[in-house]
Protein backbone atom coordinates (compact mmCIF):
# COMPACT_ATOMS: atom_id res chain seq x y z
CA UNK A 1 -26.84 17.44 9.42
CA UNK A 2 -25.28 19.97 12.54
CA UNK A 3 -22.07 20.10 12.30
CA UNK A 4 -21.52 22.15 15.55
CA UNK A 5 -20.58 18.38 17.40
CA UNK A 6 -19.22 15.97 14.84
CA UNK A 7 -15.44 16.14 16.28
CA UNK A 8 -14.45 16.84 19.74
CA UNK A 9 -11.41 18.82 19.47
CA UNK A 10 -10.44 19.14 23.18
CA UNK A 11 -10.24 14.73 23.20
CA UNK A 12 -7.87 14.91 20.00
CA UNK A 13 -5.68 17.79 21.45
CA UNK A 14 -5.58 15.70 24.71
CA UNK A 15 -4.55 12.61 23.13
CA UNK A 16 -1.92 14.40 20.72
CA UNK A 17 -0.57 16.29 24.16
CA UNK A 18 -1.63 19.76 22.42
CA UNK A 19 -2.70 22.64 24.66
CA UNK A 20 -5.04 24.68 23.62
CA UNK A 21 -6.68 28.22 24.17
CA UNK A 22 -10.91 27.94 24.67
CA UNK A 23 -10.15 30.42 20.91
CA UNK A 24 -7.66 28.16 19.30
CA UNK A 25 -10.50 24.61 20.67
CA UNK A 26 -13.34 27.16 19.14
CA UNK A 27 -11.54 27.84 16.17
CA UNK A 28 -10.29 24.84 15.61
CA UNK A 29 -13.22 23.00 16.21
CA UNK A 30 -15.40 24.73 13.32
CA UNK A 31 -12.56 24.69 10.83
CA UNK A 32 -13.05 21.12 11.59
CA UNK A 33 -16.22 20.73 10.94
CA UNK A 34 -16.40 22.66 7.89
CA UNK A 35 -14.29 20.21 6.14
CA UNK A 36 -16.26 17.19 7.74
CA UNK A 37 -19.48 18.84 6.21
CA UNK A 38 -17.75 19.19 2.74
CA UNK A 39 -16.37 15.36 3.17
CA UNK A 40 -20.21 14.69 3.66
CA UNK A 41 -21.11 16.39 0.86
CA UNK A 42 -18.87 14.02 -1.52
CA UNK A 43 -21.18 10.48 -0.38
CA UNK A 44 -23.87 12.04 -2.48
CA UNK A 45 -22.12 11.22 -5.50
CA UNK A 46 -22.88 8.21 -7.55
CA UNK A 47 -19.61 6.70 -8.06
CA UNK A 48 -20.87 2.68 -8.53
CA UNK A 49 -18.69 1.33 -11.12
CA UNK A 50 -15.94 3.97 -10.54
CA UNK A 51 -12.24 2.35 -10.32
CA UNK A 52 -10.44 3.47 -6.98
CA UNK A 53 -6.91 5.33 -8.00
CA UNK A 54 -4.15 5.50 -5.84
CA UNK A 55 -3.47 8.97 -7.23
CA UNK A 56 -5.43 11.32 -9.28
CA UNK A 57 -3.14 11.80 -12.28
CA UNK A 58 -1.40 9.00 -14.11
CA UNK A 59 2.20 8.61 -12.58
CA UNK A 60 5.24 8.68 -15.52
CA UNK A 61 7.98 8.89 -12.77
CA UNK A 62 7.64 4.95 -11.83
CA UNK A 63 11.28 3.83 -13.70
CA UNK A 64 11.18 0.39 -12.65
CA UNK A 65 9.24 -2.51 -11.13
CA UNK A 66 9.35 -2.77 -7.63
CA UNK A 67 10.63 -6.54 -7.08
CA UNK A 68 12.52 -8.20 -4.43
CA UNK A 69 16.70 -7.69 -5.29
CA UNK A 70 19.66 -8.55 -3.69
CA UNK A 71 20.46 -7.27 -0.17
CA UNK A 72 23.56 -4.57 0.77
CA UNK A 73 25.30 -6.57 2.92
CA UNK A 74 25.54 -5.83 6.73
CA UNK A 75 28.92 -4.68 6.74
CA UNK A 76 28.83 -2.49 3.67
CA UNK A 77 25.20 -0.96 4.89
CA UNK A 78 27.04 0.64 8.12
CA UNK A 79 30.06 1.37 7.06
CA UNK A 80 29.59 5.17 6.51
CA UNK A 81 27.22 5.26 9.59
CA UNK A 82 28.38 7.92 12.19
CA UNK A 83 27.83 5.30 14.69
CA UNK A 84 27.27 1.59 14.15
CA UNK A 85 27.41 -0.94 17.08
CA UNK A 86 27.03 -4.58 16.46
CA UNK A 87 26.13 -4.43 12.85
CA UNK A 88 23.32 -1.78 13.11
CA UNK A 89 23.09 2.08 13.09
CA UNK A 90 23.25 3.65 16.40
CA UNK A 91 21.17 6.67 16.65
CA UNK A 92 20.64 9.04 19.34
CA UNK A 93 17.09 8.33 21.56
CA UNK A 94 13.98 10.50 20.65
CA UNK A 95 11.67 9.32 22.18
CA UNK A 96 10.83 9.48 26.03
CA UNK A 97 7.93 6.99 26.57
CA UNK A 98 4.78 6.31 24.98
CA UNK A 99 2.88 7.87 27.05
């Protein structure tokens, strides 16, 4: 398979809001696709019968189950909060629009 067009580089920097030189789109753009081609390279692998893992070594660090508890209350979550108004953290805005 070519791999010189299997990800457009200049749409993904446009919708992330990146500029980019006509190098860094070049560059970036065959770094890319060398890892697309490798990804490629891993559906020729028989793996019928193989049990999906959510991680590829066994995890020791879980120390408890994860069930549903008791809630902090309201008051108590706050509390040490540099800010709280009206029962919730007040934090300062980051964002500017979604656009």
């Amino acid at each position: 398979m070519e791999t010189e067009n299997l990800i457009d580089v200049a749409y993904i920097a446009g919708l992330a809001k990146i500029e980019l030189t006509a190098e860094e789109e070049a560059r970036f753009t065959r770094d890319l696709n060398q890892v697309l081609g490798y990804v490629q390279q891993l559906n020729k692998w028989d793996v019928e019968g193989v049990e999906p893992m959510y991680h590829p070594l066994p995890v020791y660090d879980a120390l408890r189950r994860d069930v549903p508890g008791e809630s902090l209350p309201n008051a108590a979550a706050v509390q040490n909060a540099p800010q709280a108004q009206d029962g919730q953290f007040r934090v300062p805005k980051v964002v500017e629009s979604a656009h």
